[in-house]
PDB file of N, CA and C in Angstrom:
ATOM      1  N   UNK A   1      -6.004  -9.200  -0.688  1.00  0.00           N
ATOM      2  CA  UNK A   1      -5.205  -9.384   0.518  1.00  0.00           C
ATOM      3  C   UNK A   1      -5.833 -10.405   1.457  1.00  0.00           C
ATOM      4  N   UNK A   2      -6.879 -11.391   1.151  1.00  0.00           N
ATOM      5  CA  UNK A   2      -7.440 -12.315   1.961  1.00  0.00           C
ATOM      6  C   UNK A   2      -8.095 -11.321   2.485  1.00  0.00           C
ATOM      7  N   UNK A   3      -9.047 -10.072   2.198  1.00  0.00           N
ATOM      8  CA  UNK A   3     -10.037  -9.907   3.462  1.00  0.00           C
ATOM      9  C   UNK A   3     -11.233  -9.680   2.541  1.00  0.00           C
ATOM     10  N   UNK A   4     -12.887  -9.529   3.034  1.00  0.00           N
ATOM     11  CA  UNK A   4     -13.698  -9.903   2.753  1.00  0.00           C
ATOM     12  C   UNK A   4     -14.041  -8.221   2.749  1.00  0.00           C
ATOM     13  N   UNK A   5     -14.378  -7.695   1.473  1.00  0.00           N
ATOM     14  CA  UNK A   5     -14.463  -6.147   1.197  1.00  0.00           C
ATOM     15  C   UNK A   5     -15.947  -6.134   1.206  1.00  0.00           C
ATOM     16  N   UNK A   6     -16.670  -5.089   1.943  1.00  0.00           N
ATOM     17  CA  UNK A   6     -18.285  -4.981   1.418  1.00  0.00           C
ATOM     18  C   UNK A   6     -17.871  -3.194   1.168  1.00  0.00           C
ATOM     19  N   UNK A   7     -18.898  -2.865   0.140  1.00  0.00           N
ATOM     20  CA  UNK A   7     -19.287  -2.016  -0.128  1.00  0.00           C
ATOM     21  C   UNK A   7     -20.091  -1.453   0.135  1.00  0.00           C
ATOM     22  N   UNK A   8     -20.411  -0.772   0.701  1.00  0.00           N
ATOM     23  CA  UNK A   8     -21.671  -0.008   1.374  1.00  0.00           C
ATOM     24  C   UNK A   8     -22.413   0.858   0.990  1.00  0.00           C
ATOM     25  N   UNK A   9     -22.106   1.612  -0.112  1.00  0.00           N
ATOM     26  CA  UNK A   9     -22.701   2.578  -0.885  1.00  0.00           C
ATOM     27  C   UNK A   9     -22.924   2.060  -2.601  1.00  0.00           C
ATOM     28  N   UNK A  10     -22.032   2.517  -3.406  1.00  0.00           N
ATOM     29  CA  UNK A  10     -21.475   2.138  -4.515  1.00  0.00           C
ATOM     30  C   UNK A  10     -20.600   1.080  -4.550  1.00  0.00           C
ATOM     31  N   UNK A  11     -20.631   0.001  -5.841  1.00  0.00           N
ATOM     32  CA  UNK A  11     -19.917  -0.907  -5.584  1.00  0.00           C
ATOM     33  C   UNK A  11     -18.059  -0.570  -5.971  1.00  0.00           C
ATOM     34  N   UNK A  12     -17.331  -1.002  -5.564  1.00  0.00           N
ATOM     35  CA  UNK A  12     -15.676  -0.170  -5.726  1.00  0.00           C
ATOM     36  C   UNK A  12     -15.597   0.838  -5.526  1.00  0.00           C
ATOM     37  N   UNK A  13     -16.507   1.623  -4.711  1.00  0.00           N
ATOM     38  CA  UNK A  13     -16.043   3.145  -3.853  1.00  0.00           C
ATOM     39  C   UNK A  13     -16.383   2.742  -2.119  1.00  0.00           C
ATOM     40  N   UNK A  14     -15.410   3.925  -1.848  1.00  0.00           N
ATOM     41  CA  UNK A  14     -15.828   4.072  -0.495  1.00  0.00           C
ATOM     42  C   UNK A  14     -16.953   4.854   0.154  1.00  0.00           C
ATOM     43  N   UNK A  15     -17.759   4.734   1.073  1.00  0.00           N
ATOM     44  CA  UNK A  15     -17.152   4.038   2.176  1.00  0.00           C
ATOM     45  C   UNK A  15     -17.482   2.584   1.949  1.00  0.00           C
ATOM     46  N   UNK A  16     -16.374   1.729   2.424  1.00  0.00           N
ATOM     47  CA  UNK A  16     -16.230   0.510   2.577  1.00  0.00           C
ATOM     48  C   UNK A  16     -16.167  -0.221   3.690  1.00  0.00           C
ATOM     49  N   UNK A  17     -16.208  -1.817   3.947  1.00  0.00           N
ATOM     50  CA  UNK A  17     -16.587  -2.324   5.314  1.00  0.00           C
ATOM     51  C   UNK A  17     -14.823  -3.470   5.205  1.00  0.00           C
ATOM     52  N   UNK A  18     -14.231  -3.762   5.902  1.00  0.00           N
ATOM     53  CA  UNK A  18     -12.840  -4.443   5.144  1.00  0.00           C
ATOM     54  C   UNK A  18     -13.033  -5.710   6.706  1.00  0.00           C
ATOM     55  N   UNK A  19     -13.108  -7.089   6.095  1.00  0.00           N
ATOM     56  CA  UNK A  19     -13.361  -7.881   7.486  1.00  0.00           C
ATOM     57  C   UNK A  19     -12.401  -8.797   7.052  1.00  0.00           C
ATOM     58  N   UNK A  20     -11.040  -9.105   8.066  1.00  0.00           N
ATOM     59  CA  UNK A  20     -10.175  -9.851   8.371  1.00  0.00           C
ATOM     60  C   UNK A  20     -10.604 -11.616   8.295  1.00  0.00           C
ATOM     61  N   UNK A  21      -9.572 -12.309   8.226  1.00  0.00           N
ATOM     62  CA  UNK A  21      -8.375 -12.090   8.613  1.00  0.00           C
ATOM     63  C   UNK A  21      -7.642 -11.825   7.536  1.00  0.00           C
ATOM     64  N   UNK A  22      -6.769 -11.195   7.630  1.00  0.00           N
ATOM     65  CA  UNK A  22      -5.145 -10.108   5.977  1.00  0.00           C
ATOM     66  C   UNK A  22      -4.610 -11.894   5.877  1.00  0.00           C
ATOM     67  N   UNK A  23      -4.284 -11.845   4.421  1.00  0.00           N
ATOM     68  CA  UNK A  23      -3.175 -13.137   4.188  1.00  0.00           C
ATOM     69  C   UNK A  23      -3.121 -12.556   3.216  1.00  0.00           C
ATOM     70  N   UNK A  24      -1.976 -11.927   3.127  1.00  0.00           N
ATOM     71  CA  UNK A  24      -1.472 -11.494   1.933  1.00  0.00           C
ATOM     72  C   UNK A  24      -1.037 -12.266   1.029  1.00  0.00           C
ATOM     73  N   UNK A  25      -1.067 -12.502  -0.231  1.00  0.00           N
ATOM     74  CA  UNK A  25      -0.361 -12.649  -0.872  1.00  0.00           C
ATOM     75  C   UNK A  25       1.234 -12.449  -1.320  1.00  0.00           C
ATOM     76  N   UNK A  26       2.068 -13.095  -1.425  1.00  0.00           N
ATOM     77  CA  UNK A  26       3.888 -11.953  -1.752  1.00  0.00           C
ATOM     78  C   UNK A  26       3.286 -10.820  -2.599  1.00  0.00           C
ATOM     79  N   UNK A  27       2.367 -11.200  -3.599  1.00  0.00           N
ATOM     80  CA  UNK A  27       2.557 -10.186  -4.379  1.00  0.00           C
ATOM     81  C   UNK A  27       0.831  -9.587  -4.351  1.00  0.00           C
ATOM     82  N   UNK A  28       0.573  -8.458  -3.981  1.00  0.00           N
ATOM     83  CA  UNK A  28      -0.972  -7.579  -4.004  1.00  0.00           C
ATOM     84  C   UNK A  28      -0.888  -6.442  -5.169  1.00  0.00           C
ATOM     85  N   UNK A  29      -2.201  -6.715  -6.322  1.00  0.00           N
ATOM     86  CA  UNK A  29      -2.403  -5.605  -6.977  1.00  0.00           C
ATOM     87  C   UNK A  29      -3.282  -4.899  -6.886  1.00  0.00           C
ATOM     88  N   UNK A  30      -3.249  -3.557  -7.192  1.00  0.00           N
ATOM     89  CA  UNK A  30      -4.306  -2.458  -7.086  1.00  0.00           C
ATOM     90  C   UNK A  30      -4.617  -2.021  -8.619  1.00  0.00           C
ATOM     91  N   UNK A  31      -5.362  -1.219  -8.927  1.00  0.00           N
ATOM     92  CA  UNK A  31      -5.330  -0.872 -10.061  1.00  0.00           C
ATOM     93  C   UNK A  31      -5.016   1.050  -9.493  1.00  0.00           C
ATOM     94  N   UNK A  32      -4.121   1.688 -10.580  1.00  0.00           N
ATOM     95  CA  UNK A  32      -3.746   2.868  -9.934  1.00  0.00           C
ATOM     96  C   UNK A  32      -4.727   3.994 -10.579  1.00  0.00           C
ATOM     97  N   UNK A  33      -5.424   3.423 -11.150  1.00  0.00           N
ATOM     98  CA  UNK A  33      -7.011   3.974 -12.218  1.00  0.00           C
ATOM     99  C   UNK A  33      -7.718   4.959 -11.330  1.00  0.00           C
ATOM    100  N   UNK A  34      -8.200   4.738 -10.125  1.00  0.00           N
ATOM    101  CA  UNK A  34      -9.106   5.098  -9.315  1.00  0.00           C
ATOM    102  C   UNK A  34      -8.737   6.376  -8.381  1.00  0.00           C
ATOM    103  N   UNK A  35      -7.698   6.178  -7.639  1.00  0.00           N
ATOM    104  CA  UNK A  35      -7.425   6.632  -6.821  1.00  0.00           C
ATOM    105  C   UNK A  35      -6.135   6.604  -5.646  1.00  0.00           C
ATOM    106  N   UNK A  36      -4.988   7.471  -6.410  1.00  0.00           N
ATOM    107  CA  UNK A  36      -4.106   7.228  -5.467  1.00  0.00           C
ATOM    108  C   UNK A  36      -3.977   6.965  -3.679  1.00  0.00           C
ATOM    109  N   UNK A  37      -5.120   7.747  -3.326  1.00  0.00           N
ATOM    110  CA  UNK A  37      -5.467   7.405  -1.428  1.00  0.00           C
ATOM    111  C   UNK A  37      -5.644   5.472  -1.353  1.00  0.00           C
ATOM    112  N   UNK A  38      -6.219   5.014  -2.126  1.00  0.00           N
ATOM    113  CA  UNK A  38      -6.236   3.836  -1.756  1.00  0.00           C
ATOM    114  C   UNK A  38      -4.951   3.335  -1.996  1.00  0.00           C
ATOM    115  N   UNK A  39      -3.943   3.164  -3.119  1.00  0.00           N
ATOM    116  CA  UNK A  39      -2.477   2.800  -3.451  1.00  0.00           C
ATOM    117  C   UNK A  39      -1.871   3.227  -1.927  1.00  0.00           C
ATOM    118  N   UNK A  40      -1.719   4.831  -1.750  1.00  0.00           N
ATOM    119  CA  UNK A  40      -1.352   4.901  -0.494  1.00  0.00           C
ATOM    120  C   UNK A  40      -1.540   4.070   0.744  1.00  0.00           C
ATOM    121  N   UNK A  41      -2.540   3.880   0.969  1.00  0.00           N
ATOM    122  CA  UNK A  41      -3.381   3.184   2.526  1.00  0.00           C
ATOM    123  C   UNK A  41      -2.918   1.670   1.784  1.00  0.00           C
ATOM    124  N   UNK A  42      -3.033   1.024   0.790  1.00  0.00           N
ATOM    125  CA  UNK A  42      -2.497  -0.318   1.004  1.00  0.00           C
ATOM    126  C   UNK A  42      -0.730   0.118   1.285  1.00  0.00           C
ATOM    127  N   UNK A  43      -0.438   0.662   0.763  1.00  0.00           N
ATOM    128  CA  UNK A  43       1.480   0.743   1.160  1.00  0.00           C
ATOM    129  C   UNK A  43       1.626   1.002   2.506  1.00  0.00           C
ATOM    130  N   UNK A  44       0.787   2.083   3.534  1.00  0.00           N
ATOM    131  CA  UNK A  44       0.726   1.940   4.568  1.00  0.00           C
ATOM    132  C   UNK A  44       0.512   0.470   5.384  1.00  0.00           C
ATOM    133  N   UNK A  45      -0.461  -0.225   4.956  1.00  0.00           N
ATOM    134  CA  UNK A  45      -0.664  -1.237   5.783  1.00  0.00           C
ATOM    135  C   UNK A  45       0.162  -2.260   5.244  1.00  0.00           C
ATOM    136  N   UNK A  46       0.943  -2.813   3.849  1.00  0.00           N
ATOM    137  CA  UNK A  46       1.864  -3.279   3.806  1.00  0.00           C
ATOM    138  C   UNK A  46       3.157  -3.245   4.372  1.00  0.00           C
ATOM    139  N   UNK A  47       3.273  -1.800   4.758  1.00  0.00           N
ATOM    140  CA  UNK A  47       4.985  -1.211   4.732  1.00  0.00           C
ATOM    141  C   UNK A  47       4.628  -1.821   6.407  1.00  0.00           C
ATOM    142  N   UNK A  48       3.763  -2.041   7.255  1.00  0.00           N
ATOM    143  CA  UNK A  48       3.437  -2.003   8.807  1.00  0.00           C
ATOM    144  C   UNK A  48       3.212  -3.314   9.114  1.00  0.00           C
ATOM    145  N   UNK A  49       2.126  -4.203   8.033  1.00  0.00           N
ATOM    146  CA  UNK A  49       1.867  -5.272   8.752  1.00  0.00           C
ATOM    147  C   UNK A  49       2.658  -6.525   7.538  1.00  0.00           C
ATOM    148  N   UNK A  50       2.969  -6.416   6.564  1.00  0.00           N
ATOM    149  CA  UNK A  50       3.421  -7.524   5.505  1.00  0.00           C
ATOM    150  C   UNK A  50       4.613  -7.095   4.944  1.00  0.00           C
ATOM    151  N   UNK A  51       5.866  -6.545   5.470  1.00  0.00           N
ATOM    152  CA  UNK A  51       6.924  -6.826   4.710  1.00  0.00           C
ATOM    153  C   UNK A  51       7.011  -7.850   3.991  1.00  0.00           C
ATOM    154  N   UNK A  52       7.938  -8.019   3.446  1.00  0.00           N
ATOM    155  CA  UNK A  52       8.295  -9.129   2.006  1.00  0.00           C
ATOM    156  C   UNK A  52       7.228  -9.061   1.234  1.00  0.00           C
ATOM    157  N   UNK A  53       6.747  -8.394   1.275  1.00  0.00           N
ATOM    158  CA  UNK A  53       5.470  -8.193  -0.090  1.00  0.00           C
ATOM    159  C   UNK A  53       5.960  -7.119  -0.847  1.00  0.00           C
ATOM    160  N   UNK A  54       5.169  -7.553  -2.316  1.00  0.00           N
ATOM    161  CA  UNK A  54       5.749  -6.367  -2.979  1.00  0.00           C
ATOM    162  C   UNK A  54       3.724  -6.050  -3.838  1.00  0.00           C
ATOM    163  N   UNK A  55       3.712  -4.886  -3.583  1.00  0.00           N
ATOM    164  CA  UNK A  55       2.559  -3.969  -4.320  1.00  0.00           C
ATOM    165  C   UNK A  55       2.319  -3.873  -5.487  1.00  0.00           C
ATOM    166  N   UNK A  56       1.790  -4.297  -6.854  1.00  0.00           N
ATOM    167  CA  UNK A  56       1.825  -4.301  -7.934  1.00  0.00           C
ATOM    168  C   UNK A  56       1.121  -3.392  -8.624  1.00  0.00           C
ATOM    169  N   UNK A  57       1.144  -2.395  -8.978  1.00  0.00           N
ATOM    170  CA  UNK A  57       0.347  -0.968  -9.507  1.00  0.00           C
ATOM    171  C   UNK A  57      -0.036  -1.312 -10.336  1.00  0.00           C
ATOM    172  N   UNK A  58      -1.216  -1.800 -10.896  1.00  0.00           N
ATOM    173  CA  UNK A  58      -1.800  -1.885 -12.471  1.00  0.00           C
ATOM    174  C   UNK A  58      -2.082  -0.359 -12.847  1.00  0.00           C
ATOM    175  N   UNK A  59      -2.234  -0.361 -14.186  1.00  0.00           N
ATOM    176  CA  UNK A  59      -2.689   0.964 -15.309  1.00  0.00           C
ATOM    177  C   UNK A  59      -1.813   1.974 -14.734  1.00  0.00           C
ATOM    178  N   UNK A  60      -1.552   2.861 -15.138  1.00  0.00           N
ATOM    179  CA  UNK A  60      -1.169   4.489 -14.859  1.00  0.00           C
ATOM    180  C   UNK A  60      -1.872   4.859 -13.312  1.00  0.00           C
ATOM    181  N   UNK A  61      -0.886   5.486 -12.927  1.00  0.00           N
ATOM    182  CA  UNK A  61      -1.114   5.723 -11.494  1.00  0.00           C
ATOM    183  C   UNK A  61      -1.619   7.547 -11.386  1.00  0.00           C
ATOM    184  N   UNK A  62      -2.934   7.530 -10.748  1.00  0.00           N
ATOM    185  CA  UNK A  62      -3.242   8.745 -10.819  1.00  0.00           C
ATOM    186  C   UNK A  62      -2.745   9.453  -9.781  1.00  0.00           C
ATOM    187  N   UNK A  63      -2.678  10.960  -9.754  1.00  0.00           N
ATOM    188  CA  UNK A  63      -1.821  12.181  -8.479  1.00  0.00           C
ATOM    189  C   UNK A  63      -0.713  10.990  -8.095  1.00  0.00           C
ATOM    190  N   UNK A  64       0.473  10.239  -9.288  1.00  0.00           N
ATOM    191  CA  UNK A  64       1.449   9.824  -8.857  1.00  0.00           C
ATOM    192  C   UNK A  64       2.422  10.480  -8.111  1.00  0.00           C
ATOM    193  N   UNK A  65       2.370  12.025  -7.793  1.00  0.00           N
ATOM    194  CA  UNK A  65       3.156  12.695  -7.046  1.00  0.00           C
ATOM    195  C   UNK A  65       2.552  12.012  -5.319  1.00  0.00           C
ATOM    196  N   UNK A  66       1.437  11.617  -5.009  1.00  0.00           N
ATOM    197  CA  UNK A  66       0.624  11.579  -3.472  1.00  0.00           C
ATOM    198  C   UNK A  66       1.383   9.954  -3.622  1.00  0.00           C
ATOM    199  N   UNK A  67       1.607   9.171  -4.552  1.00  0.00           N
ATOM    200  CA  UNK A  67       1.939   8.338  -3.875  1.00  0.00           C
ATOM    201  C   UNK A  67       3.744   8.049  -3.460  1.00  0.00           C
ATOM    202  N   UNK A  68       4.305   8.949  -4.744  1.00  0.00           N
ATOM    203  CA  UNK A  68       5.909   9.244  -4.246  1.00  0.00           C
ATOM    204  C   UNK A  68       6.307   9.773  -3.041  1.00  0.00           C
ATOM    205  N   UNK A  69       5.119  10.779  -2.601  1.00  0.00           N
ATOM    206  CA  UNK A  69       5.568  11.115  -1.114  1.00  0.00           C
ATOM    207  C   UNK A  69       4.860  10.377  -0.116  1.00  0.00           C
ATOM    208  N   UNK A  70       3.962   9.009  -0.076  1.00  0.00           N
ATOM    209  CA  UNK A  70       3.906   7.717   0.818  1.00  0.00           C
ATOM    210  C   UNK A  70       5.232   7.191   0.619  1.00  0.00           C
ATOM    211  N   UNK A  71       5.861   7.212  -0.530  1.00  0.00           N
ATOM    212  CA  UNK A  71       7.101   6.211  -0.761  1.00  0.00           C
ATOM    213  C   UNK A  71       8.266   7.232   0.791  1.00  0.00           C
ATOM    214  N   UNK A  72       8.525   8.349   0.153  1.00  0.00           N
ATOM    215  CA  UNK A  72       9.403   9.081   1.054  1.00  0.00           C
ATOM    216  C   UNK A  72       8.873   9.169   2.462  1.00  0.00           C
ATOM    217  N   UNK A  73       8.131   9.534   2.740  1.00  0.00           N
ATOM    218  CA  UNK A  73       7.240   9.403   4.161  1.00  0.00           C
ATOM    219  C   UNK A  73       7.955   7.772   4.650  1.00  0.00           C
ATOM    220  N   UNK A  74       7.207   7.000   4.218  1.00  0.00           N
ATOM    221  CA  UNK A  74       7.646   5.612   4.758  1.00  0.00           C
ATOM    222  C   UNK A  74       8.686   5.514   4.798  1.00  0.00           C
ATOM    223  N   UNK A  75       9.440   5.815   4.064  1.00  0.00           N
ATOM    224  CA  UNK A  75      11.581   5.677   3.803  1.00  0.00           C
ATOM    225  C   UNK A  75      12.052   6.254   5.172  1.00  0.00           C
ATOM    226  N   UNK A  76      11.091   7.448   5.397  1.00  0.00           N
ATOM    227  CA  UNK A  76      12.160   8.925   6.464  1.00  0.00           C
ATOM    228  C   UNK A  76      11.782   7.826   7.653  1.00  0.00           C
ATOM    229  N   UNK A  77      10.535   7.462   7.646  1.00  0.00           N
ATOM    230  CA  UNK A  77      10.201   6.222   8.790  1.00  0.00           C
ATOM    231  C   UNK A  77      11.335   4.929   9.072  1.00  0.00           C
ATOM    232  N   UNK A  78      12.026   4.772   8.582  1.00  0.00           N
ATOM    233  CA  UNK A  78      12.768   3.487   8.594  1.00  0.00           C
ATOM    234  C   UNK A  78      12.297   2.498   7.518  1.00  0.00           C
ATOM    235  N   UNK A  79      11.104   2.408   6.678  1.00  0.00           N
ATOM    236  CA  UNK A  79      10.622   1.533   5.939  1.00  0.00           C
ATOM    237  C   UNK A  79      11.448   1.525   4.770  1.00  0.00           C
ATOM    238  N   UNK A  80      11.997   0.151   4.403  1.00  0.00           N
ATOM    239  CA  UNK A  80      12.813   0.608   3.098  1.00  0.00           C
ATOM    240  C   UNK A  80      11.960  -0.197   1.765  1.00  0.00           C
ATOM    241  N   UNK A  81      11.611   0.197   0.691  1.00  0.00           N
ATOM    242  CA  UNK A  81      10.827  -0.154  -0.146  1.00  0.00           C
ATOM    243  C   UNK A  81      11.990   0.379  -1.290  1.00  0.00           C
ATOM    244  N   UNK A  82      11.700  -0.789  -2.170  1.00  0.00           N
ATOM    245  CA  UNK A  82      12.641  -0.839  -3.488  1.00  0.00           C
ATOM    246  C   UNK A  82      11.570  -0.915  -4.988  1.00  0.00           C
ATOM    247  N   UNK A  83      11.540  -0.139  -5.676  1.00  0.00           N
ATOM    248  CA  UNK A  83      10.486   0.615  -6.657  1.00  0.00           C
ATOM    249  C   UNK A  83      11.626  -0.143  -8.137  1.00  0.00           C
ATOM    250  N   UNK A  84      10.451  -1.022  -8.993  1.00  0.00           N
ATOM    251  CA  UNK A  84      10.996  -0.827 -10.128  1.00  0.00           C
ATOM    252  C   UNK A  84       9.942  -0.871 -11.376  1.00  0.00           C
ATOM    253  N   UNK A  85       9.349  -0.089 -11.594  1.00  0.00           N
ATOM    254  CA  UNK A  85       8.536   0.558 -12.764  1.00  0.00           C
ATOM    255  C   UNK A  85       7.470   1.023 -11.714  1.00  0.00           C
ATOM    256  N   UNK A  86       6.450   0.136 -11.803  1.00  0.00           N
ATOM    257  CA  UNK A  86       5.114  -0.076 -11.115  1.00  0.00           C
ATOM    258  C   UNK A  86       5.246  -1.140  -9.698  1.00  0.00           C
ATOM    259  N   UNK A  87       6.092  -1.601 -10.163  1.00  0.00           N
ATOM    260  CA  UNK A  87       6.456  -2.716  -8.586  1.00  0.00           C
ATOM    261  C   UNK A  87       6.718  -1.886  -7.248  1.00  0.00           C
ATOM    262  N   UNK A  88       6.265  -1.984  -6.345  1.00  0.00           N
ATOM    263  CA  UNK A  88       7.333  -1.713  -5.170  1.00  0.00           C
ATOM    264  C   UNK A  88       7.207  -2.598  -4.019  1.00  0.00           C
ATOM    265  N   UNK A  89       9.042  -3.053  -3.978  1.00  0.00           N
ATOM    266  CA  UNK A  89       8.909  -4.377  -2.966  1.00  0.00           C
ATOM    267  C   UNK A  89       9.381  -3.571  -1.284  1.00  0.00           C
ATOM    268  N   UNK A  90       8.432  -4.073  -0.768  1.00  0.00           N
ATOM    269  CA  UNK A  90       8.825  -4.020   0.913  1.00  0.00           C
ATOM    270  C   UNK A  90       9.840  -4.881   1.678  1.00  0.00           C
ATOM    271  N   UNK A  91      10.333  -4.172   1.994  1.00  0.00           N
ATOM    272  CA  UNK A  91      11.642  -5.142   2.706  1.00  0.00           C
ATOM    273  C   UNK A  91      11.454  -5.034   3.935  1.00  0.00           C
ATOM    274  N   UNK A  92      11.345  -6.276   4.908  1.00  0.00           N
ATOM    275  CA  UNK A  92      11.308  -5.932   6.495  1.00  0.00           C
ATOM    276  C   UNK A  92      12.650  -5.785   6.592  1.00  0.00           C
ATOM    277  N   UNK A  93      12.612  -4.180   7.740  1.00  0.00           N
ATOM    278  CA  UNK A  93      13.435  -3.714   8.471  1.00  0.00           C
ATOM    279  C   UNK A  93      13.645  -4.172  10.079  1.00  0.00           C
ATOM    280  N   UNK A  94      14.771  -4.385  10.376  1.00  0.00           N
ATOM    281  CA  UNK A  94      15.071  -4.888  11.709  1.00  0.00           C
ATOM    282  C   UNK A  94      14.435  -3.570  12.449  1.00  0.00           C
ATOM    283  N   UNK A  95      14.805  -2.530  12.246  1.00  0.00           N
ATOM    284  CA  UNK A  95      14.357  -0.993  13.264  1.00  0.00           C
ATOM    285  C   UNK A  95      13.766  -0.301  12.611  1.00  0.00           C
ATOM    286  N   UNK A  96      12.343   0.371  13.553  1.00  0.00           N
ATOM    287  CA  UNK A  96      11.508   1.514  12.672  1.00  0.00           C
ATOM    288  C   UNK A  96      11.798   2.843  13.119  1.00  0.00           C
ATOM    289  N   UNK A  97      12.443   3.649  12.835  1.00  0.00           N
ATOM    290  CA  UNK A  97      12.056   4.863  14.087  1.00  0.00           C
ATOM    291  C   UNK A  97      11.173   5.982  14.083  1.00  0.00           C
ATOM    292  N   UNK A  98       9.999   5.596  14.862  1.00  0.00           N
ATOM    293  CA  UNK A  98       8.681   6.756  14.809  1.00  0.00           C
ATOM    294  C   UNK A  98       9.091   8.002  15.740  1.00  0.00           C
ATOM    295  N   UNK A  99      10.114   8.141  16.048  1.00  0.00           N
ATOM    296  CA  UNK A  99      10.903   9.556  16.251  1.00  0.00           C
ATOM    297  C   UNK A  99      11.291  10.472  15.608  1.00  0.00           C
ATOM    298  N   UNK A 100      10.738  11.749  15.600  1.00  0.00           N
ATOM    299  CA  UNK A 100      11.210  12.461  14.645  1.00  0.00           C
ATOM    300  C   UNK A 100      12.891  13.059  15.282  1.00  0.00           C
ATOM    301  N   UNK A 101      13.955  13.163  14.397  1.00  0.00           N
ATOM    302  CA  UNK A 101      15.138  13.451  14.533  1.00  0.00           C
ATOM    303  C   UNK A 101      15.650  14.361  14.875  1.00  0.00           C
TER     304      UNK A 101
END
């Protein structure tokens, strides 16, 4: 995503150090090998700060149930994201509503 990752403990675990500036790419991959919390937290900060990007899930996605309910979570939010296998593209939305109904 253009940012400069240090590792602080182990190398590819957390805790991690993440130093700006984001330039996303259209298209960001993760590998879904490791750990669904991270898949999650990038869809969070995609679905918030990089619409028109789309997320690219490499390998089998582990506790794929934790990341179907980031997908629904973000949806009930106003975020509309369009899923096709392992892809999921972010679409900027004109309105978010952080109101619950």
């Amino acid at each position: 995503i253009g940012a400069k990752i240090d590792f602080l403990e182990l190398d590819n675990q957390i805790p991690l150090r993440i130093k700006g500036p984001l330039n996303p790419n259209k298209i960001i991959e993760i590998s879904g090998k490791q750990s669904s919390q991270h898949v999650s937290a990038l869809m969070i900060l995609i679905a918030t700060k990089f619409p028109e990007s789309i997320l690219r899930i490499k390998d089998q996605i582990v506790s794929k149930s934790y990341v179907e309910l980031t997908i629904k979570t973000l949806k009930t939010f106003g975020f509309e994201i369009i899923q096709i296998n392992n892809d999921l593209k972010f679409v900027r939305n004109k309105t978010i509503n952080l109101k619950k109904k």
